[in-house]
C-alpha atoms as a PDB file:
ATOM      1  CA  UNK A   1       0.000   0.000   0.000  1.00  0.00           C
ATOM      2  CA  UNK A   2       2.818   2.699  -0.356  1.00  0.00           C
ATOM      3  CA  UNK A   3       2.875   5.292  -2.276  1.00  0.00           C
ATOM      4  CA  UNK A   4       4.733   8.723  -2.912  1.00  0.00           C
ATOM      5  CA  UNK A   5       3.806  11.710  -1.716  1.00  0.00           C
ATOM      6  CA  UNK A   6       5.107  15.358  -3.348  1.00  0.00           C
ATOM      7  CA  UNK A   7       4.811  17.447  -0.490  1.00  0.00           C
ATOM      8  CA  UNK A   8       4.913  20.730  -2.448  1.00  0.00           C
ATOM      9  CA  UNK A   9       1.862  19.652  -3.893  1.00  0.00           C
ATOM     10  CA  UNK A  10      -0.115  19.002  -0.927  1.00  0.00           C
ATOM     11  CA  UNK A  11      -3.377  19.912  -1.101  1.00  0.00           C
ATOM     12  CA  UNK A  12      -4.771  19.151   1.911  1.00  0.00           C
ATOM     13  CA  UNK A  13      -8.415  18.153   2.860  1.00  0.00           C
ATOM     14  CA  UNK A  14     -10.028  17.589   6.612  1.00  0.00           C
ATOM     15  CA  UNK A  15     -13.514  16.370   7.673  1.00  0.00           C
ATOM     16  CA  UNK A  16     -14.718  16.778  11.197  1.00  0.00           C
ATOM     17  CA  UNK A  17     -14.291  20.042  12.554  1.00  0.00           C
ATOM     18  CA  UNK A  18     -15.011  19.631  16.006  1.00  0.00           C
ATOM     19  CA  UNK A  19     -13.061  20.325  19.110  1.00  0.00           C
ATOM     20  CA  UNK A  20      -9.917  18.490  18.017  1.00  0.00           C
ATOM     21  CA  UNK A  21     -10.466  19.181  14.114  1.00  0.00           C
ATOM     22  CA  UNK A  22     -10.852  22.610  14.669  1.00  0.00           C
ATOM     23  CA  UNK A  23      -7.421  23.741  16.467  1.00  0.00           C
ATOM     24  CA  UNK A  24      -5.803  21.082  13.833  1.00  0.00           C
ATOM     25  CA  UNK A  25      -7.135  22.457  10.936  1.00  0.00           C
ATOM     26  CA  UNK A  26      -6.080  25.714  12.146  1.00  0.00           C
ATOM     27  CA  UNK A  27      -2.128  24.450  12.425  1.00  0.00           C
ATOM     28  CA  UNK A  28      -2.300  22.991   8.747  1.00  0.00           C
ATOM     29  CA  UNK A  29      -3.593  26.457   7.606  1.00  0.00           C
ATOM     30  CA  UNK A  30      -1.119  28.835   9.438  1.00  0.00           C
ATOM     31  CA  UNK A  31       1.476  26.371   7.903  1.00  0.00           C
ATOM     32  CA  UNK A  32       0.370  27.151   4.492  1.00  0.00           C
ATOM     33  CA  UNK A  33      -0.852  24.040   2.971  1.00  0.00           C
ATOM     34  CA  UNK A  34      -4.089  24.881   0.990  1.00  0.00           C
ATOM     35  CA  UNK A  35      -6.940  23.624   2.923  1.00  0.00           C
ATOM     36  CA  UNK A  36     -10.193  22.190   1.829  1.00  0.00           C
ATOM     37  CA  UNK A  37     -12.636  21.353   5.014  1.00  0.00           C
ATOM     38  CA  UNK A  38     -15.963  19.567   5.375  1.00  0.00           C
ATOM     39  CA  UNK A  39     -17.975  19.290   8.245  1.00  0.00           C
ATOM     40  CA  UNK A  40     -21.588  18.226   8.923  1.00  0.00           C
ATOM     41  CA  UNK A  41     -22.631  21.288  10.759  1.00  0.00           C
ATOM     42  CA  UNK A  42     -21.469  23.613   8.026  1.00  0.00           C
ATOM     43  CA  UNK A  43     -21.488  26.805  10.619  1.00  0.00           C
ATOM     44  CA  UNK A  44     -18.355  25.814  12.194  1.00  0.00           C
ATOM     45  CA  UNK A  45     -16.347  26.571   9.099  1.00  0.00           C
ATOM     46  CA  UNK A  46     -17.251  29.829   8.322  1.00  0.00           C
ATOM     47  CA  UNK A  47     -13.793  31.305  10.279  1.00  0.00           C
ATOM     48  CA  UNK A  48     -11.587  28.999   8.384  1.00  0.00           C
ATOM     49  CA  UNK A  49     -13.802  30.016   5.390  1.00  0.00           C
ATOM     50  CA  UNK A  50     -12.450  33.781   6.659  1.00  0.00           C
ATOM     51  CA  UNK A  51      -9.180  32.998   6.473  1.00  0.00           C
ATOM     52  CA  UNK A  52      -9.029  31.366   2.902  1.00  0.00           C
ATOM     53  CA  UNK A  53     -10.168  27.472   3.479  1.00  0.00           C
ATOM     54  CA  UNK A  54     -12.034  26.384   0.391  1.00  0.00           C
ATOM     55  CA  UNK A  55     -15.465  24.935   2.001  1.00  0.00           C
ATOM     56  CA  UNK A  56     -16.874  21.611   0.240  1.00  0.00           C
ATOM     57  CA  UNK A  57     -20.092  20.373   0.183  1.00  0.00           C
ATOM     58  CA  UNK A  58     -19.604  17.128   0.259  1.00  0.00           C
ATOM     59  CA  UNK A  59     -16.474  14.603   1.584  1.00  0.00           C
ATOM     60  CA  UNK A  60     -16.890  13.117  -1.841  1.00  0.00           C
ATOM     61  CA  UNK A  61     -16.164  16.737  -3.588  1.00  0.00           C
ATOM     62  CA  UNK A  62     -13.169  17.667  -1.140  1.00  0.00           C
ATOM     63  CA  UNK A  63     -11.682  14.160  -2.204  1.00  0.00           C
ATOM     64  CA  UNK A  64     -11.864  14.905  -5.662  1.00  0.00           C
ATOM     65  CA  UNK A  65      -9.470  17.909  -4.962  1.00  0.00           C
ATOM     66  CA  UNK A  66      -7.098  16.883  -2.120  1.00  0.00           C
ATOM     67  CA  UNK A  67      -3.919  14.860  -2.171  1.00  0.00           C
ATOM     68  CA  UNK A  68      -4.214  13.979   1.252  1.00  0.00           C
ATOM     69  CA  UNK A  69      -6.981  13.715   3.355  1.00  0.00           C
ATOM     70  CA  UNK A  70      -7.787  13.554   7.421  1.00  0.00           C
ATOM     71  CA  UNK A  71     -10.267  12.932   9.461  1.00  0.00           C
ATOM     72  CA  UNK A  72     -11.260  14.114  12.642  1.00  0.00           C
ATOM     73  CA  UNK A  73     -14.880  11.876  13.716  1.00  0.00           C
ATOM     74  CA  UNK A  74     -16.882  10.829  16.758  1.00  0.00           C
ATOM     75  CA  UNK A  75     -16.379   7.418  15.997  1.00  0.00           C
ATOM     76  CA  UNK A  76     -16.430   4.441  13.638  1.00  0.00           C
ATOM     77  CA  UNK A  77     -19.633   4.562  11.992  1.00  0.00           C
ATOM     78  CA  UNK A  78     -19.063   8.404  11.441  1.00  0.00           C
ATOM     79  CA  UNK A  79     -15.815   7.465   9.603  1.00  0.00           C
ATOM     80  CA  UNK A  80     -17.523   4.735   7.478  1.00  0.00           C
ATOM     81  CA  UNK A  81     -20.262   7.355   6.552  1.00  0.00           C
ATOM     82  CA  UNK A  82     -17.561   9.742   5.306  1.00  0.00           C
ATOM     83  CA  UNK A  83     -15.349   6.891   3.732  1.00  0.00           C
ATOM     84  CA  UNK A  84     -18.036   5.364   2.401  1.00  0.00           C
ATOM     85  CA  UNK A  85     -20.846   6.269   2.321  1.00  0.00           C
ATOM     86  CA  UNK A  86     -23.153   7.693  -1.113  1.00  0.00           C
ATOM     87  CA  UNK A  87     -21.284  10.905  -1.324  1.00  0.00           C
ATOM     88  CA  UNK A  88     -18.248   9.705   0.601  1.00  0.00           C
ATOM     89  CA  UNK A  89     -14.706   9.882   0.072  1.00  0.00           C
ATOM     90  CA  UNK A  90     -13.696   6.687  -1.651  1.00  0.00           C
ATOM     91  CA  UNK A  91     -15.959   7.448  -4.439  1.00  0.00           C
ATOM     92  CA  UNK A  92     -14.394  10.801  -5.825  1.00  0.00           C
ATOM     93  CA  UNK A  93     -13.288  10.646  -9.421  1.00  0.00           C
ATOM     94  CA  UNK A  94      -9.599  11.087  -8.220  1.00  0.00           C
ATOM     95  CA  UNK A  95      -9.511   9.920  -4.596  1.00  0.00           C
ATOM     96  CA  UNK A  96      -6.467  10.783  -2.273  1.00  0.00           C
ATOM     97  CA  UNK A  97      -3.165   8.835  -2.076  1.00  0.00           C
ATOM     98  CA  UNK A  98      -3.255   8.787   1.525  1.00  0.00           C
ATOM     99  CA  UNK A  99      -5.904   9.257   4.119  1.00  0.00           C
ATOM    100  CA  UNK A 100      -5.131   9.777   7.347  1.00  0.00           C
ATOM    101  CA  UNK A 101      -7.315   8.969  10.523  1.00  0.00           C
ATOM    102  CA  UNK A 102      -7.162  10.742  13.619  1.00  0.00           C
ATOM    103  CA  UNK A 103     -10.626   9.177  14.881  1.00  0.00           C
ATOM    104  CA  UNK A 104     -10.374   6.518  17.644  1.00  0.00           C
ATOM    105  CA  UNK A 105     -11.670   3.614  16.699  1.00  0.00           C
ATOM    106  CA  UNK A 106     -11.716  -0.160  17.044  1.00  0.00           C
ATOM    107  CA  UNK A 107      -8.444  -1.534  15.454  1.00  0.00           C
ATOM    108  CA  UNK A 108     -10.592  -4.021  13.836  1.00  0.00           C
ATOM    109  CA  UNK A 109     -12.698  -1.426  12.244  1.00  0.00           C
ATOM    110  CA  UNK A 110      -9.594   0.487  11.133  1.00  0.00           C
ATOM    111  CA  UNK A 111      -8.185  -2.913   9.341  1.00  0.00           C
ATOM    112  CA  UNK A 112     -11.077  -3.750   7.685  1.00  0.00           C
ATOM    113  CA  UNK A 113     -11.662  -0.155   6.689  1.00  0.00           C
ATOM    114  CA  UNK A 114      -8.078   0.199   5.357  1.00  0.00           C
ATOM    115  CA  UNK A 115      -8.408  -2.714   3.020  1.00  0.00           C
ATOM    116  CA  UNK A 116     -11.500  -1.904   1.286  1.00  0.00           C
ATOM    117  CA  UNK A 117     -10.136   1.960   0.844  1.00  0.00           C
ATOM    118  CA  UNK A 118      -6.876   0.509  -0.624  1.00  0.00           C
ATOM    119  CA  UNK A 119      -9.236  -2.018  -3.308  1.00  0.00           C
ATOM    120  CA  UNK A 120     -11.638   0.911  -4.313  1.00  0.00           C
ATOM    121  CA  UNK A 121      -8.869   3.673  -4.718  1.00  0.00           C
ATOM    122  CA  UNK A 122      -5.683   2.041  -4.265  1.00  0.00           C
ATOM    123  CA  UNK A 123      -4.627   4.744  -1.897  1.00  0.00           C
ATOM    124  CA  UNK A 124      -2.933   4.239   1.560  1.00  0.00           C
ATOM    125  CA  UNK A 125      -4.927   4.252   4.835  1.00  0.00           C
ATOM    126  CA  UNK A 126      -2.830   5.720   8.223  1.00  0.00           C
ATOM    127  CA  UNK A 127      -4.605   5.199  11.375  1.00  0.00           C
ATOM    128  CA  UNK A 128      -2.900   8.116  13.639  1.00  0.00           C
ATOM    129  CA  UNK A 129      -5.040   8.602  16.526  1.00  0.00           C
ATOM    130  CA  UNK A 130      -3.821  11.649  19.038  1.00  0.00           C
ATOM    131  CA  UNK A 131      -3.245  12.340  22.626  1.00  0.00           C
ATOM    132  CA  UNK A 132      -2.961  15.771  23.795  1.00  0.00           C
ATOM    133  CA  UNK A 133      -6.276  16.816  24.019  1.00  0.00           C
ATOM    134  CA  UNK A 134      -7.717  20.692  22.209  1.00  0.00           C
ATOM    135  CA  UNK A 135      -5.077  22.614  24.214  1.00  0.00           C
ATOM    136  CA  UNK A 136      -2.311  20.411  22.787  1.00  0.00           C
ATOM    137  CA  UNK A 137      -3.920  20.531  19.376  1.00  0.00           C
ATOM    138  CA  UNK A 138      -4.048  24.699  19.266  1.00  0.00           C
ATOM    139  CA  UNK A 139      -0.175  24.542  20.262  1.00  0.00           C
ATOM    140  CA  UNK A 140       0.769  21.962  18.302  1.00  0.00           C
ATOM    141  CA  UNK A 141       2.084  19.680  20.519  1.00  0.00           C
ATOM    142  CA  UNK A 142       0.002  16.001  19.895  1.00  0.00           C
ATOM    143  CA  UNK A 143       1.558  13.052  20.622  1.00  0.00           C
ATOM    144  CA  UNK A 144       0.544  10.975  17.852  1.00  0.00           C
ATOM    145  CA  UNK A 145       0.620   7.540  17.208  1.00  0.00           C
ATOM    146  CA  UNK A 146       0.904   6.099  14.027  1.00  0.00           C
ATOM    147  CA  UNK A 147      -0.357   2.484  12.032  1.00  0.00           C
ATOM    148  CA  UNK A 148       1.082   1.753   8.104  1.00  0.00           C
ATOM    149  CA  UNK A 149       3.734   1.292   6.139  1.00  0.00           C
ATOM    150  CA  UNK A 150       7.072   3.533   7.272  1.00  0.00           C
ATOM    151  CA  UNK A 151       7.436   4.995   4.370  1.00  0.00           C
ATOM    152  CA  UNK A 152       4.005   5.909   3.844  1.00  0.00           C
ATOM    153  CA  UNK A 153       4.192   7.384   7.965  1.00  0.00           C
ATOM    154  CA  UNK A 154       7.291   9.004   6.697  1.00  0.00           C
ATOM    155  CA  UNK A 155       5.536  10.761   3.867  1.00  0.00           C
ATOM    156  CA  UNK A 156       3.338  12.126   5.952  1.00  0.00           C
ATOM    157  CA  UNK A 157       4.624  13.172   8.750  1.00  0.00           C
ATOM    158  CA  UNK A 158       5.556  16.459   7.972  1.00  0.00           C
ATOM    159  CA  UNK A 159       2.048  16.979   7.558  1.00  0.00           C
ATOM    160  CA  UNK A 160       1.557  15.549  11.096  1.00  0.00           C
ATOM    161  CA  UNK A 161       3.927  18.259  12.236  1.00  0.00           C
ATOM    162  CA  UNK A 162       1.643  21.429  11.937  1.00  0.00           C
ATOM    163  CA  UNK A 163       0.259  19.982  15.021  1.00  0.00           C
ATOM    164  CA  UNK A 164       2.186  17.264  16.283  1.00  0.00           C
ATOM    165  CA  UNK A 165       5.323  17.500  18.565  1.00  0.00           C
ATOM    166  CA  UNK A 166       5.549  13.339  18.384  1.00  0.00           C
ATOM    167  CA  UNK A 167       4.926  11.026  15.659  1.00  0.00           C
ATOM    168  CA  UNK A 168       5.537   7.434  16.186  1.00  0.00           C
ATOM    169  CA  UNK A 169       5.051   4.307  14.125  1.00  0.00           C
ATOM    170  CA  UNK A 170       3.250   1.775  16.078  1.00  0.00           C
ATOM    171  CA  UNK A 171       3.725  -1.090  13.342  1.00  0.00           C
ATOM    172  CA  UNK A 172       1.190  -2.057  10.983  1.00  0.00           C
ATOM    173  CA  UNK A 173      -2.156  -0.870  10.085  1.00  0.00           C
ATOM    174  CA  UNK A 174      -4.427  -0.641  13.224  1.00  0.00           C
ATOM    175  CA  UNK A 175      -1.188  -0.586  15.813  1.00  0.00           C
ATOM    176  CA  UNK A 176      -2.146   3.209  15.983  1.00  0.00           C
ATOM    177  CA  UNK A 177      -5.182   2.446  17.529  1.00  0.00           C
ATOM    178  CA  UNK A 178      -4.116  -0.313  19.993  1.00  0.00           C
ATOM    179  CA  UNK A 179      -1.914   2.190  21.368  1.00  0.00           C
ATOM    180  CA  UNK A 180      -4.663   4.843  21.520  1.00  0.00           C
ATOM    181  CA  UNK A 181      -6.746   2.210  23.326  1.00  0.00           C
ATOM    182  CA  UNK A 182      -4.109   1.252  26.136  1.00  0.00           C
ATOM    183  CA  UNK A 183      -3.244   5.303  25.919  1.00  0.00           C
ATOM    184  CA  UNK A 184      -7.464   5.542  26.978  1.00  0.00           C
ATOM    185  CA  UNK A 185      -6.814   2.835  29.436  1.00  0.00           C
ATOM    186  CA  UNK A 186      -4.405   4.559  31.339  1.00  0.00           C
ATOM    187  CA  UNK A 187      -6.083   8.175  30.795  1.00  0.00           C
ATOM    188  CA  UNK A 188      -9.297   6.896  32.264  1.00  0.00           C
ATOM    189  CA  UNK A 189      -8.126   4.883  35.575  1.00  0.00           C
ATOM    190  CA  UNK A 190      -5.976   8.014  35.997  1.00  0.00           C
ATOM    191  CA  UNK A 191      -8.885  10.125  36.258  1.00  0.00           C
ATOM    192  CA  UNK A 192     -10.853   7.879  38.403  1.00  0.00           C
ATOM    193  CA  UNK A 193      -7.894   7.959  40.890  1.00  0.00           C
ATOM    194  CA  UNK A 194      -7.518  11.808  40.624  1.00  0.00           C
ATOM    195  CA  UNK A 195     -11.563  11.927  41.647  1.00  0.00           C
ATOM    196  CA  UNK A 196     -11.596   9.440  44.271  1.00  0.00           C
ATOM    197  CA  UNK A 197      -8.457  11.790  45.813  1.00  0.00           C
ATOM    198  CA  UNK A 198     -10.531  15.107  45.456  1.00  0.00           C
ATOM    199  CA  UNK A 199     -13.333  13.356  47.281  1.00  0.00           C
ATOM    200  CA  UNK A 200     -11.409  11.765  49.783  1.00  0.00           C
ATOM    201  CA  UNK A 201      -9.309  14.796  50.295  1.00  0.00           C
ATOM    202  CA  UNK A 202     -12.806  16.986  50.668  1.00  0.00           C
ATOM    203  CA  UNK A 203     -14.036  14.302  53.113  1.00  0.00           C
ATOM    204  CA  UNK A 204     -11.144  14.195  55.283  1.00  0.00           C
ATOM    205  CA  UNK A 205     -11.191  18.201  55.748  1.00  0.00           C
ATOM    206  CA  UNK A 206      -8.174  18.739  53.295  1.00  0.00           C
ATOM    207  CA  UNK A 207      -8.096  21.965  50.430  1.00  0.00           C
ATOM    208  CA  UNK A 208      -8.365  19.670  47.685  1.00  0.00           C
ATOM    209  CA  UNK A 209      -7.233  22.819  45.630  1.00  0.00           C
ATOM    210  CA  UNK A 210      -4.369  22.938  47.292  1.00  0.00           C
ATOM    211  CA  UNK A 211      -3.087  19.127  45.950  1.00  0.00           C
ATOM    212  CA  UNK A 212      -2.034  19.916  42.705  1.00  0.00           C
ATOM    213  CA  UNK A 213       0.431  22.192  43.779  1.00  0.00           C
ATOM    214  CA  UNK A 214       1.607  20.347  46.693  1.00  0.00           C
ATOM    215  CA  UNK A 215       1.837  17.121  44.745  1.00  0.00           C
ATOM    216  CA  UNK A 216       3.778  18.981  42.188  1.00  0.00           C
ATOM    217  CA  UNK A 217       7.336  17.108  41.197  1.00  0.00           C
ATOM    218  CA  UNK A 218       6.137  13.900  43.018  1.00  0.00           C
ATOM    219  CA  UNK A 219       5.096  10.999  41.691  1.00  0.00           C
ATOM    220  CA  UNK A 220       1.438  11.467  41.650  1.00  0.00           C
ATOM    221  CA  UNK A 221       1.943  14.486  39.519  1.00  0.00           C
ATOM    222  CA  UNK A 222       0.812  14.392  35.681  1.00  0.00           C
ATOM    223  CA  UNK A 223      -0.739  16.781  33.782  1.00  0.00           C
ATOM    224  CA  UNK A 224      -3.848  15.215  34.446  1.00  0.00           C
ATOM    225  CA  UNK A 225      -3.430  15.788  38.253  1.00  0.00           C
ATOM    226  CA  UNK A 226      -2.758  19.402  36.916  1.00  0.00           C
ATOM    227  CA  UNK A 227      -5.320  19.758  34.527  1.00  0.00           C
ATOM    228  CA  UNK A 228      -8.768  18.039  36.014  1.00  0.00           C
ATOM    229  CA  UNK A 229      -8.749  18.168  39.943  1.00  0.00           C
ATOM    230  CA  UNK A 230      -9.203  22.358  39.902  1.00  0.00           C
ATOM    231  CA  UNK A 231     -12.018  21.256  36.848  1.00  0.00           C
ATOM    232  CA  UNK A 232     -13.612  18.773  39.575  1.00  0.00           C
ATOM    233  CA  UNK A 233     -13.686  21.624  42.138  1.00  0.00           C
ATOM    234  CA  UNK A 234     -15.090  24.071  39.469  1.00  0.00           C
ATOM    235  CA  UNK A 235     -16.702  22.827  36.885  1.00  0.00           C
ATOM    236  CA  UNK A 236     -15.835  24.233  33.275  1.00  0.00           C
ATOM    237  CA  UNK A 237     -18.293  25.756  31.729  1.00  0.00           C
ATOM    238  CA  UNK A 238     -17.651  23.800  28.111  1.00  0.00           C
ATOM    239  CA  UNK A 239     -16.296  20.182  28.364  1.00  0.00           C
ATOM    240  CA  UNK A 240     -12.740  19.720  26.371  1.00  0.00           C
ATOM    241  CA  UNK A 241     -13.726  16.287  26.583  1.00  0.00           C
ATOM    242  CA  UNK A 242     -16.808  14.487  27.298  1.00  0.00           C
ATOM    243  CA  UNK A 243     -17.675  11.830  29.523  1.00  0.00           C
ATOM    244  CA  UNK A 244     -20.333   9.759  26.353  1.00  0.00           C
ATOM    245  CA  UNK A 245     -16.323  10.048  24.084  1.00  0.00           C
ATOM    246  CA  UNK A 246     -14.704   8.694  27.175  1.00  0.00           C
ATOM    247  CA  UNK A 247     -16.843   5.506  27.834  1.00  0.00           C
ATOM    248  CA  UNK A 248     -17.141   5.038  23.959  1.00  0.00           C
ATOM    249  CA  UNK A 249     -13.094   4.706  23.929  1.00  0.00           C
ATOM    250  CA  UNK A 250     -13.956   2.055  26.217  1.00  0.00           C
ATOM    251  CA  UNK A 251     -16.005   0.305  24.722  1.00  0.00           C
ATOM    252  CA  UNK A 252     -13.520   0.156  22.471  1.00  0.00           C
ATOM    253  CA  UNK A 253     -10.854  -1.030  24.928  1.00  0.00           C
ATOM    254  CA  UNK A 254     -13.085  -3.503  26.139  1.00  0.00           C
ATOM    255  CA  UNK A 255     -13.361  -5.372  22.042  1.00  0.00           C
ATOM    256  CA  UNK A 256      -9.478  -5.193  22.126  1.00  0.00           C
ATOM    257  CA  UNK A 257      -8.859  -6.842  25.361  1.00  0.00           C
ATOM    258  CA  UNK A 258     -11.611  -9.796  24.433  1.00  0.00           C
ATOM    259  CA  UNK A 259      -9.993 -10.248  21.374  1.00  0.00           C
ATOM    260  CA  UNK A 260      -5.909 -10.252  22.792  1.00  0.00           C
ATOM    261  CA  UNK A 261      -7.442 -11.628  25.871  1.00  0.00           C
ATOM    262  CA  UNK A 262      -6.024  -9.054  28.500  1.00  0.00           C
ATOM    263  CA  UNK A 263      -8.043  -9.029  31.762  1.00  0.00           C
ATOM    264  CA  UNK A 264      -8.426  -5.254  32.808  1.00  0.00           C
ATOM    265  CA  UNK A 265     -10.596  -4.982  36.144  1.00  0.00           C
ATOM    266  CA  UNK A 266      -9.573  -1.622  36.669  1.00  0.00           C
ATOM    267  CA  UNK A 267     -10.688  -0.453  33.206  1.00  0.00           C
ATOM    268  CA  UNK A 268     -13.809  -2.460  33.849  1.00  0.00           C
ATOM    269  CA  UNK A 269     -14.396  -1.117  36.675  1.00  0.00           C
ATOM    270  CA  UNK A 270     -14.114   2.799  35.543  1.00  0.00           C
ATOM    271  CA  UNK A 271     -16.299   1.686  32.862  1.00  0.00           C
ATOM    272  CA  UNK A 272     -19.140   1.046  35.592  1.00  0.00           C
ATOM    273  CA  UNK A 273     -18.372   4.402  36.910  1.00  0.00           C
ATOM    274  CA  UNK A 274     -18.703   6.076  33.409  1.00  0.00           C
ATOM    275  CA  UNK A 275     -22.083   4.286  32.385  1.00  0.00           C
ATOM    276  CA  UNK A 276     -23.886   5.538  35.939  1.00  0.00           C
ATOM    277  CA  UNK A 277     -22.379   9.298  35.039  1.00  0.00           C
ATOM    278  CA  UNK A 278     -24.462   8.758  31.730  1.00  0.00           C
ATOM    279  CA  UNK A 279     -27.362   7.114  33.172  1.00  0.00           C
ATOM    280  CA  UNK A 280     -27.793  10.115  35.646  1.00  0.00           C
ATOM    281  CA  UNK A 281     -27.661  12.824  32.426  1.00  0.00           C
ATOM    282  CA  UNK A 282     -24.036  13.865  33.021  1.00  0.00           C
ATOM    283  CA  UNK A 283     -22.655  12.239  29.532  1.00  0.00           C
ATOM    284  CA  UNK A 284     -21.919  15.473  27.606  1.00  0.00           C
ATOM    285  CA  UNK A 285     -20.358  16.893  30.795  1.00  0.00           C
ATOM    286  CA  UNK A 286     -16.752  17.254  30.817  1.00  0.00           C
ATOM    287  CA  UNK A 287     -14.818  13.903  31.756  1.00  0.00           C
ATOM    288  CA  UNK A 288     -13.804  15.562  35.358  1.00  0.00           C
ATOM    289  CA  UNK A 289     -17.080  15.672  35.796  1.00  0.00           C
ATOM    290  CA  UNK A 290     -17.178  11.211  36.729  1.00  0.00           C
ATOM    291  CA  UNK A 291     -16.397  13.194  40.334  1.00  0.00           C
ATOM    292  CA  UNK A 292     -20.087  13.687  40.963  1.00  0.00           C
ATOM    293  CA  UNK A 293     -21.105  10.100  40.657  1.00  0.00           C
ATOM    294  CA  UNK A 294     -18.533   9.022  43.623  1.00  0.00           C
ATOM    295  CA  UNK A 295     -19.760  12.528  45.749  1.00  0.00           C
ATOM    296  CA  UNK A 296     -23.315  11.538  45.391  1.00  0.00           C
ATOM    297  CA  UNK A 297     -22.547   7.468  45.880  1.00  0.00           C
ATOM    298  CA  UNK A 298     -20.472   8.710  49.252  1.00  0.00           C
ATOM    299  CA  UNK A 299     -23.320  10.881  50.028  1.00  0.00           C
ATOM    300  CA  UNK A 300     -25.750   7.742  49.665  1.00  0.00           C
ATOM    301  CA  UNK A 301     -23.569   5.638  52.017  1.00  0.00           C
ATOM    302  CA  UNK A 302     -23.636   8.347  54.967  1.00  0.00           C
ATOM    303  CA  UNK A 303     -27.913   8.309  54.638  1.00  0.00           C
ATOM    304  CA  UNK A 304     -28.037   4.481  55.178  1.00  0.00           C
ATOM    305  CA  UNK A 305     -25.418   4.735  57.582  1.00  0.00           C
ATOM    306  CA  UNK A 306     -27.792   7.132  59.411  1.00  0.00           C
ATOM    307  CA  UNK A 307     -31.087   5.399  58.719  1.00  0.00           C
ATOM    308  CA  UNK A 308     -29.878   2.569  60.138  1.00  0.00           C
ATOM    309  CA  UNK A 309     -28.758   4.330  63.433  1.00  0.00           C
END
């Protein structure tokens, strides 16, 4: 499935302008490549539009134009649609020599996907899911990880670079998203550790604001640490990720560990945690936001604790 790439001919297309697409698409046009966007809510392009995007109407019509062509969707039917679908990408008179995935996805999906892309246009599929979340998208600094052919990665990546600080090859197609799966695996039990502290540390009569810096430099420090306990103490008022994304990663996690069969009761266990958050209306909340389900279960225990006295 490789092929050559002339990077001073790069016309570059994106679908899925959401809250990663947008700060990417943003980095590919402030590093000059000329940009071609489509998204489903056609409002959210009208400020690329501004700055000289060309707007398509269809995936299928951005195709036609576009050497190289990424995408930025809520999940794997989304990506199928766009692929795929009636006025999809695969079915463009002149389809791209390389499409690039940033969705996250089941590595199944992403295999089976790649092959029928590669029989209908003969073009190269790179699964390159990211890490790094809108903030590291706006300054460029993804970590992204990367399924295909090296040279085919290699073509690419200086593409990857308008808003990538890392790119790494993974191995073959769909070893990208395995590593964005075990990536979600340790992002979510993180964050279930960081909200069991805040609540513990509110419980016990500690300033849970004051953690993050104390913590700072120790080993319990990350950027998450950083980043989500002041967010579980005051709420943001927009989500820069969701809690519905978070347990659809893993549901994703959960297919790859039946099929390599990994146990993961910790995973399993967030999981649990995630599913009540969207049972109780909280799924479009941001992902700090898993800290109300263990406030209200501790506030639970202490009423049948005093019922029963």
């Amino acid at each position: 499935m490789s092929v050559t790439l002339t990077l001073d001919a790069s016309r570059v297309g994106f679908c899925g302008i959401g809250k990663m697409g947008e700060p990417m698409a943003w980095r590919l046009l402030a590093a000059g490549h000329a940009l071609r966007v489509w998204n489903r809510s056609s409002a959210k392009l009208a400020a690329l539009a501004a700055e000289g995007c060309v707007v398509r109407d269809s995936p299928r019509q951005l195709a036609g134009t576009s050497d190289v062509v990424m995408l930025c969707l809520g999940d794997g039917r989304a990506v199928e649609e766009v692929v795929f679908g009636e006025q999809g990408l695969a079915h463009a008179a002149a389809a791209p020599r390389f499409l690039i995935d940033h969705s996250t996805i089941a590595p199944t999906e992403t295999r089976r996907f790649a092959q029928r892309w590669h029989e209908l246009t003969g073009g190269a599929w790179i699964d390159a899911p990211v890490s790094g979340g809108t903030a590291g998208a706006a300054a460029g600094t993804l970590a992204i990880m990367c399924g295909g052919t090296a040279n085919d990665i290699a073509a690419v990546e200086p593409l990857l670079r308008a808003y990538a600080s890392r790119v790494t090859r993974m191995g073959a197609t769909g070893a990208g998203q395995a590593t964005k799966l075990a990536n979600q695996a340790i992002v979510v039990t993180t964050i279930a550790g960081i909200a069991e502290a805040c609540v513990l540390a509110q419980r016990a009569g500690i300033d849970a604001a004051a953690i993050p810096a104390a913590l700072q430099g120790g080993w319990a420090d990350s950027v998450l640490l950083q980043t989500l306990m002041p967010r579980m103490l005051t709420p943001p008022s927009s989500p820069s990720g969701t809690i519905r994304t978070m347990l659809k990663d893993l549901d994703a996690v959960a297919e790859l560990a039946h099929e390599a069969n990994a146990p993961l009761r910790a995973v399993g266990e967030v999981r649990k945690l995630l599913q009540e958050a969207v049972d109780r209306g909280l799924g479009d909340e941001d992902i700090s936001q898993i800290v109300q389900v263990l406030r209200d279960q501790r506030t639970t225990h202490e009423r049948e604790v005093n019922n029963a006295g």
